[in-house]
N, C-alpha and C. Protein backbone atom coordinates (compact mmCIF):
# COMPACT_ATOMS: atom_id res chain seq x y z
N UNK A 1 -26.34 -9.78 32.02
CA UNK A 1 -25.42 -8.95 31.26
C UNK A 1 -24.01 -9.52 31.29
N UNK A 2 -23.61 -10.00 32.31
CA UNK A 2 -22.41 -10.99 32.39
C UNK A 2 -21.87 -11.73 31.54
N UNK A 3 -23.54 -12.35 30.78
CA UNK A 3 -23.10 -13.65 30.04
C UNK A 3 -22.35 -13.25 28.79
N UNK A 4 -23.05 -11.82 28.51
CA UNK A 4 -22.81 -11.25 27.52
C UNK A 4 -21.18 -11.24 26.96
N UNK A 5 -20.63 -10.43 28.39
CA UNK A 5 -19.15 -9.53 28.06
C UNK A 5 -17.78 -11.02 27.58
N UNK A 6 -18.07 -11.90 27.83
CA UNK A 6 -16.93 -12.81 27.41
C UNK A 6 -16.90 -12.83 25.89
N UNK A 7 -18.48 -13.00 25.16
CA UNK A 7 -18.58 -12.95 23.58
C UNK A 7 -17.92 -10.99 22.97
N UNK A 8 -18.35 -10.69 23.82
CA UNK A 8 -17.72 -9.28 23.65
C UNK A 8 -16.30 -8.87 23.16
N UNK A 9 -16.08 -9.38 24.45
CA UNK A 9 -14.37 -9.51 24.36
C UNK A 9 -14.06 -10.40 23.50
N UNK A 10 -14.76 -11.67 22.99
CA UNK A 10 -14.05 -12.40 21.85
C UNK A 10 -14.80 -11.54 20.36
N UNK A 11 -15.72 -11.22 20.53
CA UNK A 11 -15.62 -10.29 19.12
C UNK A 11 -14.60 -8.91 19.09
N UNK A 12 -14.37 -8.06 20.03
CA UNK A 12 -13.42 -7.26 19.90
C UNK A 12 -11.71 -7.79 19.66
N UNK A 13 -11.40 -8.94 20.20
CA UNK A 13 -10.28 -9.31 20.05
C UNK A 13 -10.11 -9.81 18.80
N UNK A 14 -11.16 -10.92 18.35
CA UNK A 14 -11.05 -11.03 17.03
C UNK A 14 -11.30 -10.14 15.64
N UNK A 15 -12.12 -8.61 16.31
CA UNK A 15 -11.97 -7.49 15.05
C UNK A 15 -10.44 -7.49 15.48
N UNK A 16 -9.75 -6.92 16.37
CA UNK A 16 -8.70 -6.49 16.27
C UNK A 16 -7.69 -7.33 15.55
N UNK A 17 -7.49 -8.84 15.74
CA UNK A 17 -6.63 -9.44 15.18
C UNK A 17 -6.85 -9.44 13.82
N UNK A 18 -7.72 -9.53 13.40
CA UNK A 18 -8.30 -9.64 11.77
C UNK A 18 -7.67 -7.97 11.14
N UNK A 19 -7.65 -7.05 12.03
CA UNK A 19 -7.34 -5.78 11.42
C UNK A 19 -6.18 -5.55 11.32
N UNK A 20 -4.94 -6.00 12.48
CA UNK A 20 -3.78 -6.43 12.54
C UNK A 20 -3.53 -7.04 10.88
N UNK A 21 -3.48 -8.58 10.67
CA UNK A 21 -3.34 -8.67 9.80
C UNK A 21 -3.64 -7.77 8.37
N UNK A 22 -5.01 -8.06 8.23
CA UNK A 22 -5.03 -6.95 7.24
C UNK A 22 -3.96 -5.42 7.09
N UNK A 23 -4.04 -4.58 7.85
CA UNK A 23 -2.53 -3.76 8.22
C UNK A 23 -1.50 -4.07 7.40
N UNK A 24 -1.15 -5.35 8.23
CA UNK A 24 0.35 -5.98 7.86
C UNK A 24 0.30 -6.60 6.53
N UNK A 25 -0.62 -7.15 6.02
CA UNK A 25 -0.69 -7.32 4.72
C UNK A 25 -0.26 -6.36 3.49
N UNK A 26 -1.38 -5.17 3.84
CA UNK A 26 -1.64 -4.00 3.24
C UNK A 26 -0.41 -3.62 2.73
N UNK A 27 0.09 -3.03 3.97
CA UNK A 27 1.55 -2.26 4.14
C UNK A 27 2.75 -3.25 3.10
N UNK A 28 2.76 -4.28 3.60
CA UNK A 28 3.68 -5.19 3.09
C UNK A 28 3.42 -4.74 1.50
N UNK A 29 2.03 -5.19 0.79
CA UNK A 29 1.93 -5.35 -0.78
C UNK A 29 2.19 -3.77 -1.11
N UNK A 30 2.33 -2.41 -0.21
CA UNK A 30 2.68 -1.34 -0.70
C UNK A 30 4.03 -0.88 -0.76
N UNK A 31 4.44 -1.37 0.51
CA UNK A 31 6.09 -0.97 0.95
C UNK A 31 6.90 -1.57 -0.64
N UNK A 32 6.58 -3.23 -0.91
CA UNK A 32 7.04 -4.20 -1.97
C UNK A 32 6.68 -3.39 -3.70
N UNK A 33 6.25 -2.29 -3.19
CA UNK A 33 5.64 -1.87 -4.60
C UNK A 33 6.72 -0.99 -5.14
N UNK A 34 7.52 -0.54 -4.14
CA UNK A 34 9.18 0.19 -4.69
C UNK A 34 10.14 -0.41 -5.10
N UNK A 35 10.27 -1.89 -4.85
CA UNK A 35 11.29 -2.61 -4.38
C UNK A 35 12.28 -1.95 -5.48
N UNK A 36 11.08 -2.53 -7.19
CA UNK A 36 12.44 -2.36 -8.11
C UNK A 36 12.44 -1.07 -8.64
N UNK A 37 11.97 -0.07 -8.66
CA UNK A 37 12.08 1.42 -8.60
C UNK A 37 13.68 1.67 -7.46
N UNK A 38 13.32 1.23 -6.05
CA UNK A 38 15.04 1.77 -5.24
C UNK A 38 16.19 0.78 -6.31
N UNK A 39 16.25 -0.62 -6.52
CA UNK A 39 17.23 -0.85 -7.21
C UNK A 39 17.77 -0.41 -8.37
N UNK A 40 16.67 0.04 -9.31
CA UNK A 40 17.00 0.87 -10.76
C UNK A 40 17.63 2.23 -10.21
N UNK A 41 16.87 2.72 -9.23
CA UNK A 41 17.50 4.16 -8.86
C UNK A 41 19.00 4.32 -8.58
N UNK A 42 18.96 3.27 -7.64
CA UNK A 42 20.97 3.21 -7.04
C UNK A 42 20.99 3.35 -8.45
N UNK A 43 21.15 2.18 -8.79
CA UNK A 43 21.90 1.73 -10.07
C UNK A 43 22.08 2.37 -11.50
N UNK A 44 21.32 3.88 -11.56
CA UNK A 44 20.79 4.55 -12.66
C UNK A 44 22.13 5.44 -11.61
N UNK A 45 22.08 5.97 -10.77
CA UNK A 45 22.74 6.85 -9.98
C UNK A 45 24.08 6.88 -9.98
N UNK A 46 24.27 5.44 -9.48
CA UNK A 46 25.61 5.04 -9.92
C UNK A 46 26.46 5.25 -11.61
N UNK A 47 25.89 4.70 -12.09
CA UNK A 47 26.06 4.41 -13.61
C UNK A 47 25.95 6.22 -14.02
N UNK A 48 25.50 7.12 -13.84
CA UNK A 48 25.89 8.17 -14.03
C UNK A 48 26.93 9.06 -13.48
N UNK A 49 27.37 8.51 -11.99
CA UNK A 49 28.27 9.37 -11.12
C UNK A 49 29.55 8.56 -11.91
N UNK A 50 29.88 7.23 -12.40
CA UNK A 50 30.74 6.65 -12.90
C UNK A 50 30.55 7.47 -14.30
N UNK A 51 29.85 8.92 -15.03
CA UNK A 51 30.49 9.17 -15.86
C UNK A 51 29.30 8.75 -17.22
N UNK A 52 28.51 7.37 -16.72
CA UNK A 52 27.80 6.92 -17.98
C UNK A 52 26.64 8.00 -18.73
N UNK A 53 26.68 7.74 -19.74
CA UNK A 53 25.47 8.55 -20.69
C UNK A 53 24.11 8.44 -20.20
N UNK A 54 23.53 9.36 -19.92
CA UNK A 54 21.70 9.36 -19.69
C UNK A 54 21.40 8.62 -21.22
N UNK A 55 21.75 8.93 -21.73
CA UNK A 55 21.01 8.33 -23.73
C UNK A 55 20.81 7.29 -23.60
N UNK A 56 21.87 6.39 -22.86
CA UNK A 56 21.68 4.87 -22.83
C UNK A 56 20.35 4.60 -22.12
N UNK A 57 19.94 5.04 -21.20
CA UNK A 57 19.35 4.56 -19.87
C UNK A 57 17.31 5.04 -20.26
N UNK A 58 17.37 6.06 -21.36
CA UNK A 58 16.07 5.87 -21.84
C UNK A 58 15.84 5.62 -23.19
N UNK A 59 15.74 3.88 -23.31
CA UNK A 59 15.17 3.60 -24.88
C UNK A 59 14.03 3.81 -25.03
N UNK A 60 13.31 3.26 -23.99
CA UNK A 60 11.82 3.17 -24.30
C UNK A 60 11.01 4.12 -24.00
N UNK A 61 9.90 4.14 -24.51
CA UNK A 61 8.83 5.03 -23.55
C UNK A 61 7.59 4.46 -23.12
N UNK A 62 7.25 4.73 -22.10
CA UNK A 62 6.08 4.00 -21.40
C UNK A 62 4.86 5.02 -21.03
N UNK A 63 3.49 4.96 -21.59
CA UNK A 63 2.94 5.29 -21.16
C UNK A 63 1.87 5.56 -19.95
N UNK A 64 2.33 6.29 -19.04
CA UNK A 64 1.97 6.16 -17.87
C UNK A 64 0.33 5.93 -17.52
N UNK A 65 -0.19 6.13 -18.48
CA UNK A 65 -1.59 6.15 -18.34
C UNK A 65 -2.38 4.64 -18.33
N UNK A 66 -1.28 3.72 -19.16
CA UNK A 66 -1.36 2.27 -19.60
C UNK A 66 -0.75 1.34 -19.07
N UNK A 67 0.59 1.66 -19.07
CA UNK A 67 1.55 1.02 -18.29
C UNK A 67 1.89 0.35 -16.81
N UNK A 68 2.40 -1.01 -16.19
CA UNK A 68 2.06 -1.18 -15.59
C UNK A 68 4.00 -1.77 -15.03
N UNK A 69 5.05 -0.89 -16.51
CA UNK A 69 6.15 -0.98 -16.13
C UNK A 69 7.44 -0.19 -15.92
N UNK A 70 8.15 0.09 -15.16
CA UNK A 70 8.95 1.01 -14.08
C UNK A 70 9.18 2.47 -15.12
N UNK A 71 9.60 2.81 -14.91
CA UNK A 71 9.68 4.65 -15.82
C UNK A 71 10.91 5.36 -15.41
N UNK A 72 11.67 6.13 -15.65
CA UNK A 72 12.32 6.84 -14.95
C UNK A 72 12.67 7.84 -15.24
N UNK A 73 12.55 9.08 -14.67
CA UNK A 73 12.62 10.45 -15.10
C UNK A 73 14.02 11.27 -14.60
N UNK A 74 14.82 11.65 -15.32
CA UNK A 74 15.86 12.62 -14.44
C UNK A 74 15.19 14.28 -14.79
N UNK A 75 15.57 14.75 -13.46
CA UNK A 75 15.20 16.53 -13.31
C UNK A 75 16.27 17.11 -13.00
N UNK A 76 16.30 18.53 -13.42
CA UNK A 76 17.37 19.28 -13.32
C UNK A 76 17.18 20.02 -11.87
N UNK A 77 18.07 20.61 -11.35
CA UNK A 77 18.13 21.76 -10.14
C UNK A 77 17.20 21.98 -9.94
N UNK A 78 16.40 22.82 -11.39
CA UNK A 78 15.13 23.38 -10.55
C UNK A 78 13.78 22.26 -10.76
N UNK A 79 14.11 21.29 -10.91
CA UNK A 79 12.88 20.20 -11.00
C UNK A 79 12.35 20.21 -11.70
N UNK A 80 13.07 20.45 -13.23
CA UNK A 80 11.86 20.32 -14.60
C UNK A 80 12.43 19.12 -15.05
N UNK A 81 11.82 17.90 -15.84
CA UNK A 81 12.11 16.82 -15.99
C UNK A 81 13.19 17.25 -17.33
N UNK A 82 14.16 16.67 -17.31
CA UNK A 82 14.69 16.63 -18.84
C UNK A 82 15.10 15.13 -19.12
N UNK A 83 14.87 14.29 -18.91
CA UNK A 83 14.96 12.88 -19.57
C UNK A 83 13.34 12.36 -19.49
N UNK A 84 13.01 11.48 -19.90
CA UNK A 84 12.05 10.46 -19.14
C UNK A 84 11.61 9.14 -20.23
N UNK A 85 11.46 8.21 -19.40
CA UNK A 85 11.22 6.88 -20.15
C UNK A 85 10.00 6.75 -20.50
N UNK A 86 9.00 7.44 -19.22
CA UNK A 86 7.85 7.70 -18.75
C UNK A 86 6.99 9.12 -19.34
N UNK A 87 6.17 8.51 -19.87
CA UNK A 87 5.03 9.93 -20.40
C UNK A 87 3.85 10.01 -20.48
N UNK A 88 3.13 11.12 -19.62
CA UNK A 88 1.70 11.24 -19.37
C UNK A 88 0.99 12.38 -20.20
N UNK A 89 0.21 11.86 -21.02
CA UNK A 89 -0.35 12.84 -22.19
C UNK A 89 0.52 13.31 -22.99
N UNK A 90 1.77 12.74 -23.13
CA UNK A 90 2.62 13.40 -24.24
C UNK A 90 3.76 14.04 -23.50
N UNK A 91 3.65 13.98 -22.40
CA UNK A 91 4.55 15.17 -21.86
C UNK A 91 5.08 14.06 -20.80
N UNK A 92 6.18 14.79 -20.30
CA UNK A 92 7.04 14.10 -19.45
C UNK A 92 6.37 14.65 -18.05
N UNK A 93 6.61 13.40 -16.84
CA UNK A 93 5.85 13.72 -15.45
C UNK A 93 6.89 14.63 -14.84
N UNK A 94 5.77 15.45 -14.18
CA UNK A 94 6.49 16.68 -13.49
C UNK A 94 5.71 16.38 -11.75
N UNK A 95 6.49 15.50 -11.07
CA UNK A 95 6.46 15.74 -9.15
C UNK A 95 6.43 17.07 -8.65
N UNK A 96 5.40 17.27 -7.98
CA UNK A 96 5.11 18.28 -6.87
C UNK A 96 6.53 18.82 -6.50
N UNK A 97 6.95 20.28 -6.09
CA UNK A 97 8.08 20.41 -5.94
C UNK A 97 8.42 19.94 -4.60
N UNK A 98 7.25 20.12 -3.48
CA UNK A 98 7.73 19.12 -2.18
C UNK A 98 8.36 18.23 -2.23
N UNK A 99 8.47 17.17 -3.17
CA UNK A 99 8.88 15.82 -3.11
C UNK A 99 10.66 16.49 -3.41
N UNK A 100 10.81 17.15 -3.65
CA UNK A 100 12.17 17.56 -4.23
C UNK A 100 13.11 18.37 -3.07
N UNK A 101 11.76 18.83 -2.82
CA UNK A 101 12.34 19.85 -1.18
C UNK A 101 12.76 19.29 -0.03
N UNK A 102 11.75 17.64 -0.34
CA UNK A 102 12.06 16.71 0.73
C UNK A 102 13.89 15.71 0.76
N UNK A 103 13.80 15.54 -0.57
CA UNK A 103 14.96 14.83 -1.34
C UNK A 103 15.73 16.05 -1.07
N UNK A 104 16.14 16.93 -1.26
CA UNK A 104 17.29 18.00 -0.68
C UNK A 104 17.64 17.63 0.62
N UNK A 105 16.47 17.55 1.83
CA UNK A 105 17.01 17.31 2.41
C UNK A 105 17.39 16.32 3.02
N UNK A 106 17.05 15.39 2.81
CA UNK A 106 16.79 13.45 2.98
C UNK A 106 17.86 12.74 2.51
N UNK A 107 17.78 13.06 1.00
CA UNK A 107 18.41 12.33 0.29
C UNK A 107 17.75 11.28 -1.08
N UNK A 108 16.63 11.13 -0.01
CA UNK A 108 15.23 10.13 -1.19
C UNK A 108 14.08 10.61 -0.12
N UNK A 109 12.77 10.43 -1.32
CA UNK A 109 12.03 10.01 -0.96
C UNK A 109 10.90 8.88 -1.52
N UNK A 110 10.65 8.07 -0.70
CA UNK A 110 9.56 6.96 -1.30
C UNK A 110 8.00 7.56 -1.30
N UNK A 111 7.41 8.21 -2.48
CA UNK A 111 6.02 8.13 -1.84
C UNK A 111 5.39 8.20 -3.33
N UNK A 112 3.39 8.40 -3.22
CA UNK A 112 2.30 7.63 -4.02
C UNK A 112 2.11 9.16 -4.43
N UNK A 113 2.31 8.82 -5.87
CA UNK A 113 1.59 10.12 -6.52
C UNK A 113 0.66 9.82 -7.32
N UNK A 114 -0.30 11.01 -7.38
CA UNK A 114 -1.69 10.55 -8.22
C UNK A 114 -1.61 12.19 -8.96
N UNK A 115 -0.99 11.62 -10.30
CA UNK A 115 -1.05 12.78 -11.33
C UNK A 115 -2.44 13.14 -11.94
N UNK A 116 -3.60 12.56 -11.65
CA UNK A 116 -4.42 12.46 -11.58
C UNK A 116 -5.54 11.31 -11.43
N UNK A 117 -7.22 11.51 -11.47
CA UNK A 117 -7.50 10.41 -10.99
C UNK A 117 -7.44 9.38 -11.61
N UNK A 118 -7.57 7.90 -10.87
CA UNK A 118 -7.29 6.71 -12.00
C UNK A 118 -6.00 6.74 -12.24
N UNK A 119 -5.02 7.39 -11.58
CA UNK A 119 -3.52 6.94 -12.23
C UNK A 119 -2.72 7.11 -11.06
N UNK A 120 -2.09 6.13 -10.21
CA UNK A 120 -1.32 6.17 -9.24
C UNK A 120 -0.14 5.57 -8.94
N UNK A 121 0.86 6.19 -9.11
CA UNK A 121 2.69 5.56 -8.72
C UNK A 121 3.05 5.35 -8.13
N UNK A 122 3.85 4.63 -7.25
CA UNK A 122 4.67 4.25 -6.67
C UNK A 122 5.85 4.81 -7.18
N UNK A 123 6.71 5.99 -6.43
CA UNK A 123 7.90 7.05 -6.97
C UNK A 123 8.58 6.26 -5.95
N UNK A 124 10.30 6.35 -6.78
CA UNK A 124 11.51 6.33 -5.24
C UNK A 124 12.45 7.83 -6.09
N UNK A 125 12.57 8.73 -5.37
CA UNK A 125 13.20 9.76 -5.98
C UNK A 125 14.43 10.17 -4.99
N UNK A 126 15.50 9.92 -5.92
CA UNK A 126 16.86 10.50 -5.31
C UNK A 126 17.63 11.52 -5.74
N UNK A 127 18.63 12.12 -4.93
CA UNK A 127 19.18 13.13 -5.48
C UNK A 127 20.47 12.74 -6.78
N UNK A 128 20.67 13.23 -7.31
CA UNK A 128 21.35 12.65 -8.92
C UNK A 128 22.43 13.06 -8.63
N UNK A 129 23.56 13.31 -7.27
CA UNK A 129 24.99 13.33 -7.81
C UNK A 129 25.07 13.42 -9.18
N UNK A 130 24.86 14.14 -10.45
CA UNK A 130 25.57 13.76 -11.39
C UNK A 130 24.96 15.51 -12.21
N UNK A 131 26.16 16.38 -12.74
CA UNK A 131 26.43 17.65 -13.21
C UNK A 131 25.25 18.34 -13.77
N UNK A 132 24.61 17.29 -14.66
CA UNK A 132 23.91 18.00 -15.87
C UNK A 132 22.27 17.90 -15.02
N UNK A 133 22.31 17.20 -13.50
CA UNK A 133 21.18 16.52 -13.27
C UNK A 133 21.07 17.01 -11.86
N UNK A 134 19.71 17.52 -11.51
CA UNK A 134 19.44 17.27 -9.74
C UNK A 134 18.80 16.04 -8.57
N UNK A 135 17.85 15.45 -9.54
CA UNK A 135 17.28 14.28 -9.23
C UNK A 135 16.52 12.90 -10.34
N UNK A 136 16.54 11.80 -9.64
CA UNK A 136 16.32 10.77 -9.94
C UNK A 136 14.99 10.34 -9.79
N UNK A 137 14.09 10.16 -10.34
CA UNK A 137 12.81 9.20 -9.88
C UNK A 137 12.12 8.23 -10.81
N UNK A 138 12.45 7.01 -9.95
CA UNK A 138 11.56 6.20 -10.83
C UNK A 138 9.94 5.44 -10.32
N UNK A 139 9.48 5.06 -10.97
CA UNK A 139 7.94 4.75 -10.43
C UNK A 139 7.25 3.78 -11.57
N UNK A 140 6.50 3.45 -10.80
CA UNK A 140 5.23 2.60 -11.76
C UNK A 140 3.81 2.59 -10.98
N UNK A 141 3.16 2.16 -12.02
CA UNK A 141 1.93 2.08 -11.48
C UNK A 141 1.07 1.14 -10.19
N UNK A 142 0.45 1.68 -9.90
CA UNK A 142 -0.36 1.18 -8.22
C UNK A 142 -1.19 0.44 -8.63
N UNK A 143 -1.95 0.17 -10.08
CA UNK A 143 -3.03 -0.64 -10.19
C UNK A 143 -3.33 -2.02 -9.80
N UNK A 144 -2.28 -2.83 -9.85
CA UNK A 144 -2.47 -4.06 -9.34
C UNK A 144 -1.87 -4.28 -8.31
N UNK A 145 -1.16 -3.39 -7.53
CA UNK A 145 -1.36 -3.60 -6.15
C UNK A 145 -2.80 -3.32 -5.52
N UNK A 146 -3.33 -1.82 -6.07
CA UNK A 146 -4.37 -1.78 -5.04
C UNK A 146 -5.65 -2.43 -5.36
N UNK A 147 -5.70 -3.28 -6.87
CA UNK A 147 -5.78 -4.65 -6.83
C UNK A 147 -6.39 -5.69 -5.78
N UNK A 148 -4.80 -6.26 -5.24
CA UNK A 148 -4.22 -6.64 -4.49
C UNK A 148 -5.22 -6.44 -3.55
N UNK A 149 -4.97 -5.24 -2.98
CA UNK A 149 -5.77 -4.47 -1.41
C UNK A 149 -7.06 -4.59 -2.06
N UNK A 150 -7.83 -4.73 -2.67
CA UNK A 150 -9.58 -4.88 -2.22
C UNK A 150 -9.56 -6.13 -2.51
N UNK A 151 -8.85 -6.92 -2.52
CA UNK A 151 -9.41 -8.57 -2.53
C UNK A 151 -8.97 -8.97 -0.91
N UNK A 152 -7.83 -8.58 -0.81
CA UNK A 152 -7.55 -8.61 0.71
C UNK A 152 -8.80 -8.09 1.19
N UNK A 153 -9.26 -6.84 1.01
CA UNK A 153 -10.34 -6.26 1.77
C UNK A 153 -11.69 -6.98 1.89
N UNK A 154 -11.72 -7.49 0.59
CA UNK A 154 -13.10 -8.52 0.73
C UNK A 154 -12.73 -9.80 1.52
N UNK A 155 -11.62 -10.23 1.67
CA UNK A 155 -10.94 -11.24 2.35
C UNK A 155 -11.43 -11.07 3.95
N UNK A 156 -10.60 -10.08 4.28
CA UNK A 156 -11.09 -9.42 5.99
C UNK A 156 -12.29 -9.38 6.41
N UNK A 157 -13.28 -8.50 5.31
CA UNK A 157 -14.41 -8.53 5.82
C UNK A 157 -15.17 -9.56 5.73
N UNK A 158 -14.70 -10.84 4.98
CA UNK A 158 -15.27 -11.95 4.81
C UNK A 158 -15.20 -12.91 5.96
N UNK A 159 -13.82 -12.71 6.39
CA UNK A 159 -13.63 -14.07 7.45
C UNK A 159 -14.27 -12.57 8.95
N UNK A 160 -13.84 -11.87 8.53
CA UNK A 160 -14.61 -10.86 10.18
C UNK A 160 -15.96 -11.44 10.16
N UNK A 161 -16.87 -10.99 8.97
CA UNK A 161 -18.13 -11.94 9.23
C UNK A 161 -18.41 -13.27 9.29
N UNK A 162 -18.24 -14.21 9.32
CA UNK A 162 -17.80 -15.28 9.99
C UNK A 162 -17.04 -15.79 11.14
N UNK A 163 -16.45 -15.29 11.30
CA UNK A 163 -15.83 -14.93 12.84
C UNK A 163 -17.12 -14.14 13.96
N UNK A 164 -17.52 -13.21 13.33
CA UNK A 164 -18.50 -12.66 14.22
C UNK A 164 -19.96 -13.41 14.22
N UNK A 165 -20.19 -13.71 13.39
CA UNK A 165 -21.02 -15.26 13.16
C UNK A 165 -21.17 -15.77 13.87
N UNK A 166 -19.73 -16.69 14.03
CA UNK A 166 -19.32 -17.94 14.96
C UNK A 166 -19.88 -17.89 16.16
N UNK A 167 -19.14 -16.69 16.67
CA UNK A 167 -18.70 -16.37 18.22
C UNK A 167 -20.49 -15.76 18.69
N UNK A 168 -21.70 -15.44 17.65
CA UNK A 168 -23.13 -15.08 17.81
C UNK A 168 -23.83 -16.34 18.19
N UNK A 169 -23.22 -17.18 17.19
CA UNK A 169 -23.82 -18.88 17.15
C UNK A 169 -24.09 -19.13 18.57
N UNK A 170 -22.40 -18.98 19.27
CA UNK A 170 -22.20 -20.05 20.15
C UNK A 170 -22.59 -19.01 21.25
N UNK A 171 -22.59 -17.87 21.32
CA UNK A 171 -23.27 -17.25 21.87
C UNK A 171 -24.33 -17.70 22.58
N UNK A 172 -25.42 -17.33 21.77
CA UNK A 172 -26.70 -17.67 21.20
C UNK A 172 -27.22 -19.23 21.33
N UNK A 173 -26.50 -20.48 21.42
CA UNK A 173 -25.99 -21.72 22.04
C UNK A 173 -26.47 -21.77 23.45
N UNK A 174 -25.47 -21.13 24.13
CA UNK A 174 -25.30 -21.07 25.45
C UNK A 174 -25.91 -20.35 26.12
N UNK A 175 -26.42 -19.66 25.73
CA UNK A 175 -27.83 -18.85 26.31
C UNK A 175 -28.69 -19.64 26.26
N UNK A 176 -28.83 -20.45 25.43
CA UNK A 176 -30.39 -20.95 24.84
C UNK A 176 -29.64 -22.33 26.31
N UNK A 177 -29.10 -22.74 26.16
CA UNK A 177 -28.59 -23.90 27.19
C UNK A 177 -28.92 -23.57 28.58
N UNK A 178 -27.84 -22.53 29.11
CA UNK A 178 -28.31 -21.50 30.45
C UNK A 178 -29.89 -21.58 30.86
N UNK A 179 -30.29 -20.77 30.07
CA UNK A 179 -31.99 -20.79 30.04
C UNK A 179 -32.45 -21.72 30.18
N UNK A 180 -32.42 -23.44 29.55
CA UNK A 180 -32.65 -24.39 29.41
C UNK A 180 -32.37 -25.13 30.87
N UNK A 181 -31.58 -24.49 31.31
CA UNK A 181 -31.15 -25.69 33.21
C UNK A 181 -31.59 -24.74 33.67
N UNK A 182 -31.72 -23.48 33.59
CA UNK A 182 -32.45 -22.66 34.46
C UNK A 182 -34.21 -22.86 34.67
N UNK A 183 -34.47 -23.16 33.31
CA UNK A 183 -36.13 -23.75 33.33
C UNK A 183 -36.24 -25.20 34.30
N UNK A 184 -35.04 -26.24 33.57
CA UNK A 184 -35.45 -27.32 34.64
C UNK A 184 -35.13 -27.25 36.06
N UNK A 185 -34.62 -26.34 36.69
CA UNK A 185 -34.11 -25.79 37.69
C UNK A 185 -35.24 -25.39 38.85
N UNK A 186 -35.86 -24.27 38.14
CA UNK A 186 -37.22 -24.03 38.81
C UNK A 186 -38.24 -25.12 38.90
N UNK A 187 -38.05 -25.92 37.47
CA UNK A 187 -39.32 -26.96 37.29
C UNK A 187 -39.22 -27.58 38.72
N UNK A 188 -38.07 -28.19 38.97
CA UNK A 188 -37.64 -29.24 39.57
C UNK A 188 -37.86 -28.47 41.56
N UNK A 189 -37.23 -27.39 41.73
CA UNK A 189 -37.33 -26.86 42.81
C UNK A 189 -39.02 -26.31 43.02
N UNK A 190 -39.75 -26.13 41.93
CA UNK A 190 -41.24 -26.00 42.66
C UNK A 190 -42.24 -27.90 42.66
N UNK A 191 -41.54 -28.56 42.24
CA UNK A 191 -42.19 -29.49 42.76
C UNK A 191 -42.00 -30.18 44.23
């Protein structure tokens, strides 16, 4: 049973490191999925506390259902959208009022909304300093990040099995070896 626990410990250490990474991967391609949602936000924020027109700031419209580029919605006090670049079924996106309850008291919040299934954002929502407005949120879609995450995922579980492979091989090696001087061992001591 001895021989056993060293392959043990190198398959547990190597799930763990393999999961580590993966983690840090993960996180990384999600955290990176706001980046330009927080910079449009300052900068939408700003550009209104300096006074500028909302009119300017939505030409386009993007359909959220298709789209795979940034959106941005301003809401009033009580969190009904009255601008948006962004539109799902015709209608402008309306955030859970938590996310708003949270931003009262925060200031922002970064998080993944799924207005329904098959459709998932990446929101950065701030509070809108600005008269006519209570908050800011902009977002885009999760699809090719999470993408991203099942190729990683087939990645992990690819080199984990091979890794756990390896470490069976040589295992499995050295047993067969062990056994092997242990046979000539006896051979040799009963003659």
């Amino acid at each position: 049973m001895a021989f056993f626990f060293p392959h043990a410990i190198a398959m547990a250490v190597t799930s763990l490191l393999i999961g580590l990474v993966y983690v840090a991967v993960q996180q990384n391609y999600r955290s990176t999925a706001n980046d330009p949602q927080i910079q449009l936000a300052y900068e939408i924020r700003h550009h209104l506390k300096q006074g500028g027109s909302a009119e300017k700031l939505f030409t386009d419209s993007i359909d959220l259902s298709q789209s795979l580029g940034v959106f941005a919605v301003i809401y009033d006090k009580e969190y009904q959208p009255i601008r948006s670049s962004g539109f799902l079924d015709g209608k402008f996106p309306q955030l859970p009022e938590g996310v708003f309850e949270y931003v009262k008291t925060h200031g922002e919040e970064r998080v993944t909304w799924q207005p329904r299934k098959g459709i998932r954002m990446a929101m950065v929502v701030l509070e809108a300093a600005y008269p006519a407005a209570g908050f800011i949120a902009l977002g885009r879609s999760l699809n090719e990040i999470e993408s991203r995450e099942k190729q990683l995922s087939t990645m992990a579980l690819m080199c984990w099995l091979v890794a756990m492979g390896l470490i069976a091989v040589a295992g499995l090696i050295q047993f067969m070896y062990i056994n092997r001087q242990n046979s000539i061992s006896k051979e040799n001591s009963s003659s």
